[in-house]
N, C-alpha and C. Protein backbone atom coordinates (compact mmCIF):
# COMPACT_ATOMS: atom_id res chain seq x y z
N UNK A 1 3.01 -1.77 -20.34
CA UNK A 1 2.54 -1.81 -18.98
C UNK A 1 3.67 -1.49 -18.01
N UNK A 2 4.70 -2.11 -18.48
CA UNK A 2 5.77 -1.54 -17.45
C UNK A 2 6.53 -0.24 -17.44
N UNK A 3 6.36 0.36 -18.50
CA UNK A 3 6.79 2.37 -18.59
C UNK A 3 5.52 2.75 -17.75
N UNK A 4 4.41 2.43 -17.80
CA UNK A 4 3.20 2.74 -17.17
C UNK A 4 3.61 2.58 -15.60
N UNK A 5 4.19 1.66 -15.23
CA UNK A 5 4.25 1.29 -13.94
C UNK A 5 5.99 2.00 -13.56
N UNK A 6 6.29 2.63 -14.01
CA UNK A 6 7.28 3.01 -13.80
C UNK A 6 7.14 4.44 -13.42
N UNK A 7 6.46 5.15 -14.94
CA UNK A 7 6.24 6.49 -14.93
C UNK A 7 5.17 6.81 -13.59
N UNK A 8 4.41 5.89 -13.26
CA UNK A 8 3.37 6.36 -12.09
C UNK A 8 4.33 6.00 -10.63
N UNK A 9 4.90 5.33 -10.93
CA UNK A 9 6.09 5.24 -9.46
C UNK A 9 6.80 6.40 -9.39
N UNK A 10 7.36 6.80 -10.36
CA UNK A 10 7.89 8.10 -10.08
C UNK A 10 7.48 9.61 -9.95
N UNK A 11 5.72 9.26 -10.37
CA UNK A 11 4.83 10.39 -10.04
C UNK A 11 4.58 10.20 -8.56
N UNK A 12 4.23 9.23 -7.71
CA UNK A 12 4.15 8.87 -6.59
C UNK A 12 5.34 9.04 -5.82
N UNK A 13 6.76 8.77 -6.60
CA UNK A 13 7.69 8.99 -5.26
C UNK A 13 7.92 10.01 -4.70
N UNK A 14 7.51 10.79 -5.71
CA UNK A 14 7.95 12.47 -5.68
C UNK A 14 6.46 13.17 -4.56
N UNK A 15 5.64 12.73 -4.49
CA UNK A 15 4.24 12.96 -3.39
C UNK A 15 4.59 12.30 -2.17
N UNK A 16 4.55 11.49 -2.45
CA UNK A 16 4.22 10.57 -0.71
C UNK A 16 5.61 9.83 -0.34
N UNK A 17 6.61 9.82 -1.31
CA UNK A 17 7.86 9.17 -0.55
C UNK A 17 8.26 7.88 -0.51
N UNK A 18 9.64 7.23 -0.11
CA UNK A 18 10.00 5.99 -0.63
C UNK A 18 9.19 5.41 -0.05
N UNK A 19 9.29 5.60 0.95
CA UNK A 19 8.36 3.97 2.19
C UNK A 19 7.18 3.86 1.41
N UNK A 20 6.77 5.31 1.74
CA UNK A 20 5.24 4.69 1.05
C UNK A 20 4.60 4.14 -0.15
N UNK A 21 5.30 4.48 -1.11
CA UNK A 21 5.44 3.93 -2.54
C UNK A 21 5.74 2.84 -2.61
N UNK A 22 6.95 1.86 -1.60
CA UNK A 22 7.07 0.48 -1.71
C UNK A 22 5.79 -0.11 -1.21
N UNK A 23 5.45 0.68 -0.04
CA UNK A 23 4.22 -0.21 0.60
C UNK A 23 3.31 -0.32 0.06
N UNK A 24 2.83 0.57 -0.86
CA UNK A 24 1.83 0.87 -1.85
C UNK A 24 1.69 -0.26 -2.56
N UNK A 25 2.76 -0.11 -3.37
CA UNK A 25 3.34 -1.47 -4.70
C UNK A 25 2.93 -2.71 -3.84
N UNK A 26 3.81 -3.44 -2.64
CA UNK A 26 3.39 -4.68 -1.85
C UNK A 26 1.91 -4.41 -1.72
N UNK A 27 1.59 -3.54 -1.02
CA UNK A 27 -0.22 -3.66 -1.35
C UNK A 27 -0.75 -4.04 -2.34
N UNK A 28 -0.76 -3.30 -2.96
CA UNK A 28 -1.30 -3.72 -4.47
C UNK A 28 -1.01 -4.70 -4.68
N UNK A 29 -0.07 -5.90 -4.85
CA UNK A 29 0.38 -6.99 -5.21
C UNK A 29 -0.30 -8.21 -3.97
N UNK A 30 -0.56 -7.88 -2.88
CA UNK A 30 -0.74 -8.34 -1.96
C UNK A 30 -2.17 -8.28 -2.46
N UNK A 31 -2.89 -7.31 -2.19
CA UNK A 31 -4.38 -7.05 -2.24
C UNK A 31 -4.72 -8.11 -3.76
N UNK A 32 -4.33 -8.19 -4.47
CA UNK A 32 -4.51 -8.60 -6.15
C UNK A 32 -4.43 -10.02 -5.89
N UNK A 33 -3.37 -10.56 -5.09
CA UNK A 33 -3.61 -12.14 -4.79
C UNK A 33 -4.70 -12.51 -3.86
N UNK A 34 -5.03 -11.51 -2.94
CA UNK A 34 -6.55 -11.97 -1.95
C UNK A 34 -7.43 -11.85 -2.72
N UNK A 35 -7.84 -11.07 -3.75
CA UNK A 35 -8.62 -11.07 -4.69
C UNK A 35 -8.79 -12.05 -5.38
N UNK A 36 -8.06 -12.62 -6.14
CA UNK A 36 -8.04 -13.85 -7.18
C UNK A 36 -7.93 -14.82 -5.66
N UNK A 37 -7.39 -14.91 -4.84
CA UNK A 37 -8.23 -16.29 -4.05
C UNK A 37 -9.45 -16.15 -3.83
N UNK A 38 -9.82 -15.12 -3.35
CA UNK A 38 -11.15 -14.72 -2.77
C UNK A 38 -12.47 -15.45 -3.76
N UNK A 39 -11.92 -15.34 -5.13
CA UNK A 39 -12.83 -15.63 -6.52
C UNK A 39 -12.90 -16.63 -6.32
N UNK A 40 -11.39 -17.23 -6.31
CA UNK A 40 -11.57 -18.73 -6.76
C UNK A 40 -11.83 -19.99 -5.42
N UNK A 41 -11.77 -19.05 -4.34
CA UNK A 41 -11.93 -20.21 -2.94
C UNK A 41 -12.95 -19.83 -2.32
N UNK A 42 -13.52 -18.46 -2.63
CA UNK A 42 -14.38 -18.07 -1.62
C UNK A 42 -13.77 -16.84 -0.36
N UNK A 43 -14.30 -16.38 -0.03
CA UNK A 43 -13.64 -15.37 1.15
C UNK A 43 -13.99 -15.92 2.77
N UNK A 44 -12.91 -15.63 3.32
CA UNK A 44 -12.98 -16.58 4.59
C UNK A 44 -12.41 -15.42 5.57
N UNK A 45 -12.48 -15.64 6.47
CA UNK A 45 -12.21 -14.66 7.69
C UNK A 45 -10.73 -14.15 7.80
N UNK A 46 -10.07 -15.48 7.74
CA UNK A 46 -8.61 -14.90 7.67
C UNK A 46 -8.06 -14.25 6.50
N UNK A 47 -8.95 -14.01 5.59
CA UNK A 47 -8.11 -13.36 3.96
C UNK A 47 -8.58 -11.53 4.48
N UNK A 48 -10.38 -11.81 4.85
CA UNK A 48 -10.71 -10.55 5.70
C UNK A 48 -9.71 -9.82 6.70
N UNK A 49 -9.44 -10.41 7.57
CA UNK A 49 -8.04 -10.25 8.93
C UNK A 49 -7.10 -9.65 8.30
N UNK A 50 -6.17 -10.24 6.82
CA UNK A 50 -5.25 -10.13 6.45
C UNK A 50 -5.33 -8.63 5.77
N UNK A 51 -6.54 -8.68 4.70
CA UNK A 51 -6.65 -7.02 4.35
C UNK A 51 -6.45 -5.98 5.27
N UNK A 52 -7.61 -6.10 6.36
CA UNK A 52 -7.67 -5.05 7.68
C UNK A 52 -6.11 -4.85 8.14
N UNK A 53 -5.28 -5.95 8.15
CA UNK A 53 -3.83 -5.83 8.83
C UNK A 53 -3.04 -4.91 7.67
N UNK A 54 -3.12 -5.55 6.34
CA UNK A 54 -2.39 -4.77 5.51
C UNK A 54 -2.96 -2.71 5.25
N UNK A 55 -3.88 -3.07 5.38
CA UNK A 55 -4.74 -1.68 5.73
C UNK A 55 -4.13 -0.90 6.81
N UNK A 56 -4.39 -1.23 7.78
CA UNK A 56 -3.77 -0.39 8.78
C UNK A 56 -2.33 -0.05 8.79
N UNK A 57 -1.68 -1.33 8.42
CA UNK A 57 -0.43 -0.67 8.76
C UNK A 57 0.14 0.25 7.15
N UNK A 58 -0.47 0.61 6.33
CA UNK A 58 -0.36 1.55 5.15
C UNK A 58 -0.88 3.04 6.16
N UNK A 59 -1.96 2.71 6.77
CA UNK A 59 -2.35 3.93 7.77
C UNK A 59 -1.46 4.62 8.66
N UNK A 60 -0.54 3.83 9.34
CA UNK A 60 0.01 3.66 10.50
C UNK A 60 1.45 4.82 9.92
N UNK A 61 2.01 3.68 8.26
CA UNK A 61 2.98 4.64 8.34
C UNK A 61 2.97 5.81 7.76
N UNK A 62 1.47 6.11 6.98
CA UNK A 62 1.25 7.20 6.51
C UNK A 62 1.45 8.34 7.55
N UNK A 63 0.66 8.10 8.64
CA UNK A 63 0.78 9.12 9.54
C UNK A 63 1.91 9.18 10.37
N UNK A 64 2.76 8.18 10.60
CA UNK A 64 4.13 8.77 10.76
C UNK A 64 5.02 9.47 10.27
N UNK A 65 5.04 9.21 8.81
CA UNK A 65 5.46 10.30 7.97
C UNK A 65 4.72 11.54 8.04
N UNK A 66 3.14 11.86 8.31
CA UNK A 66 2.88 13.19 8.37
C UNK A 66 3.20 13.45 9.74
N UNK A 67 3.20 12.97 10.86
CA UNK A 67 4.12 13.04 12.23
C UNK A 67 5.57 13.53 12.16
N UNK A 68 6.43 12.53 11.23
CA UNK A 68 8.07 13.44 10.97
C UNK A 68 7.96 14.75 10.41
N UNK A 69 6.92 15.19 9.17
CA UNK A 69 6.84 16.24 8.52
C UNK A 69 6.70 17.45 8.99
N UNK A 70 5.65 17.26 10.48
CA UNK A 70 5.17 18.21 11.03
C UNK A 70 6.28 18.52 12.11
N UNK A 71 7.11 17.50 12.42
CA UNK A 71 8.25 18.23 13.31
C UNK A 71 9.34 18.31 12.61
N UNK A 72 9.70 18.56 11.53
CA UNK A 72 10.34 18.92 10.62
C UNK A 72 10.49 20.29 10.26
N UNK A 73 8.38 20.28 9.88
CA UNK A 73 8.40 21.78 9.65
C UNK A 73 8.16 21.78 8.35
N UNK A 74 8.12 20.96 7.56
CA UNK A 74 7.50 20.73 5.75
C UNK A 74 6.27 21.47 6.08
């Protein structure tokens, strides 16, 4: 599991870039614990809040990076 998680990090860094690949990974790790609470407590407004926040800001810096790219010139 962990050559797996390695080899796909480095298929990803090479596409979308460091930032986004860390943020990715914290997502994923993030999203995976609201999940298993969600099961085991129920889903409540603030676990909802917390996705939408982690959501957006994966949005936010996506498109800053396609913002640097385009005045770059990539």
């Amino acid at each position: 599991m962990g050559a797996l998680f390695v080899a796909l990090n480095s298929y990803v860094l090479s596409k979308v870039g460091a930032t986004l690949t860390v943020i990715l990974v914290i997502t994923g790790q993030l999203l995976t614990g609201v999940v298993w609470d969600a099961i085991s407590n129920g889903v409540e407004l603030a676990l909802l809040l917390g996705i939408l926040c982690i959501l957006t800001g994966i949005l936010v810096t996506k498109r800053g990076q396609d913002q640097k790219a385009n005045i770059k010139g990539y």
